[in-house]
Protein backbone atom coordinates (compact mmCIF):
# COMPACT_ATOMS: atom_id res chain seq x y z
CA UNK A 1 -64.27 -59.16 69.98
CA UNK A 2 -63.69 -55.81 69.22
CA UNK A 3 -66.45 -53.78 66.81
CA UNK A 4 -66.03 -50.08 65.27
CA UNK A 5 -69.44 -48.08 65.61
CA UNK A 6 -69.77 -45.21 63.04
CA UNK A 7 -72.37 -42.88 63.99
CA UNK A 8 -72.50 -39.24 63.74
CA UNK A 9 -75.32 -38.59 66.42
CA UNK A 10 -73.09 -38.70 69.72
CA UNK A 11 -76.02 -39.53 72.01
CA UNK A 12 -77.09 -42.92 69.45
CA UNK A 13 -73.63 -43.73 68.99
CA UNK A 14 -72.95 -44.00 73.07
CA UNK A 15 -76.02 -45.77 73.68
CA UNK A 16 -74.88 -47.81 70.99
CA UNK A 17 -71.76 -48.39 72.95
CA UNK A 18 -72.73 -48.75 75.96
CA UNK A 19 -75.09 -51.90 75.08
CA UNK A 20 -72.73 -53.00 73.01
CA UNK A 21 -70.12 -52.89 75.93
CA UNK A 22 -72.90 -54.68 78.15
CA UNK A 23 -73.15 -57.14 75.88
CA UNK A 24 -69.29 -57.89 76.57
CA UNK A 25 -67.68 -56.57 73.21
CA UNK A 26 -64.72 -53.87 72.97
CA UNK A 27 -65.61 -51.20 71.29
CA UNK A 28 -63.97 -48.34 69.43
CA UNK A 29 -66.10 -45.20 68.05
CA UNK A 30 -65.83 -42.36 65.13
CA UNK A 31 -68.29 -39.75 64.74
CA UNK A 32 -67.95 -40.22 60.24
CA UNK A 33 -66.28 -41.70 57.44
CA UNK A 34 -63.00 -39.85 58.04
CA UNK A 35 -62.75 -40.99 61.39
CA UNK A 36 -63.25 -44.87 60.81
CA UNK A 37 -61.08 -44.79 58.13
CA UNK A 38 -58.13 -43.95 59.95
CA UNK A 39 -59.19 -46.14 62.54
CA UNK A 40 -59.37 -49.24 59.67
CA UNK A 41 -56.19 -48.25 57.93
CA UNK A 42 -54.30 -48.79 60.81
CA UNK A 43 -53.53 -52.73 60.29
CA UNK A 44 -52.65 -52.93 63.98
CA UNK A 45 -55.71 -52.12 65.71
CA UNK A 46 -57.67 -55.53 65.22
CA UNK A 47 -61.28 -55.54 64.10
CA UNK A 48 -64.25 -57.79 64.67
CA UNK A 49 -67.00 -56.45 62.78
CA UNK A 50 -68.15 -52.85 61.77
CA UNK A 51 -71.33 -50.84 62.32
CA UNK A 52 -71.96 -48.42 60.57
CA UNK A 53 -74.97 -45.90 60.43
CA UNK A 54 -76.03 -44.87 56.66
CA UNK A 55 -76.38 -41.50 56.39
CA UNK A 56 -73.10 -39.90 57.11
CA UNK A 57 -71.75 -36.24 56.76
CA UNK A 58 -68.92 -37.14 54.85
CA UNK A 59 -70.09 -39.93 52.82
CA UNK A 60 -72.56 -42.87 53.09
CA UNK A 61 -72.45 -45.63 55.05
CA UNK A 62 -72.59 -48.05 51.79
CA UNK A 63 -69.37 -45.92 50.17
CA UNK A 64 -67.49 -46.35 53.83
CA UNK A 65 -68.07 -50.45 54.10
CA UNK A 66 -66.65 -50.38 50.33
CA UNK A 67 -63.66 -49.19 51.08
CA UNK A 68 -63.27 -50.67 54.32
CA UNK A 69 -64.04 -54.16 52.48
CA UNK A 70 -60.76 -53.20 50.32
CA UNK A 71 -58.49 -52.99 53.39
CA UNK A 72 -60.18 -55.53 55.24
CA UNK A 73 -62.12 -58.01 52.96
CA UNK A 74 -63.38 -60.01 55.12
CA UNK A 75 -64.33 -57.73 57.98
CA UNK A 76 -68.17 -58.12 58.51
CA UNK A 77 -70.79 -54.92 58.10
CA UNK A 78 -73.93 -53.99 59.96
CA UNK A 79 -75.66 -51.05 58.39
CA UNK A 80 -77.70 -49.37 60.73
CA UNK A 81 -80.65 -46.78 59.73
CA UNK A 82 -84.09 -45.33 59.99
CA UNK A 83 -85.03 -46.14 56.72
CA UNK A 84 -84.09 -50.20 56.55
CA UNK A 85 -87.12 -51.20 54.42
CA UNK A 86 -85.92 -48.81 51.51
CA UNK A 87 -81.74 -49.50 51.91
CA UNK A 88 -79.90 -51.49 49.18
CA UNK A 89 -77.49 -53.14 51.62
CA UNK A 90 -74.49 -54.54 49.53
CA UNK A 91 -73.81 -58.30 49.07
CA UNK A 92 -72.51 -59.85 51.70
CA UNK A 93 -73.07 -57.00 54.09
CA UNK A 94 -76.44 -57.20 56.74
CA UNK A 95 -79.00 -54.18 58.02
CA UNK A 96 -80.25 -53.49 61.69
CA UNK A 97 -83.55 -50.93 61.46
CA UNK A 98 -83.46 -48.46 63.51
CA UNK A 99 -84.23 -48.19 66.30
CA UNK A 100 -83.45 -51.83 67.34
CA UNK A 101 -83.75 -53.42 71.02
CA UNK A 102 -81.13 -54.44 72.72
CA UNK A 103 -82.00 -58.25 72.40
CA UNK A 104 -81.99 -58.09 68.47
CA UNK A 105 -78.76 -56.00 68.34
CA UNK A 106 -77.01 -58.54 70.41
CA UNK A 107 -79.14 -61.64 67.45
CA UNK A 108 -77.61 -60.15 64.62
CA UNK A 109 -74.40 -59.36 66.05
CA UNK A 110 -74.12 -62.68 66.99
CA UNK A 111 -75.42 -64.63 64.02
CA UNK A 112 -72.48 -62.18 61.99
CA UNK A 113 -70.06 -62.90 63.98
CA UNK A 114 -70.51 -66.80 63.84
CA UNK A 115 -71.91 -66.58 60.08
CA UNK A 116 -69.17 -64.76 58.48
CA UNK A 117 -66.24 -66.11 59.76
């Protein structure tokens, strides 16, 4: 399984990866928007699930799963933020608060993965 992580704060996106890694997934990483998309348009580079943080510099994190949902509409989204209890997290698309532990990363992840498909 291999996820995207979108995060703009290097040291929580490789912590991000590295649990994620632990955890036994592949993993590839942008730092924003611009970044993933290239990474999604490529129709090549095969994609389990994306997770992406909310607030990024280039746009938001709801704006980016939109149009990653048009090249890939069934590619599953996990919106990660600070501020979970106040996000509108489009349909069909799940929210991690952050910070999470590892064990309920891995749960959602998981339940996505199997859920969705």
């Amino acid at each position: 399984m291999q996820l995207l992580v979108v995060e703009d704060d290097e040291i929580v996106r490789m912590l991000t990866l590295e649990v994620l890694e632990e955890l036994g997934y592949t993993t590839l990483e942008a730092a924003d928007a611009g970044e993933a998309l290239r990474i999604l348009e490529d129709s090549d580079q095969p994609l389990d699930l994306l997770m992406t943080d909310v607030g990024l510099p280039d746009m938001t994190g709801q704006d980016l799963a939109m149009k990653a949902r048009t090249m890939r509409p069934l590619l599953p989204v996990l919106f990660a933020s600070g501020y979970a209890e106040s996000l509108v997290v489009p349909e069909g698309m799940h929210m991690i608060g952050k910070p999470f532990s590892i064990e309920k990363l891995r749960d959602k992840i998981q339940s996505m993965l199997t859920n969705d498909q």
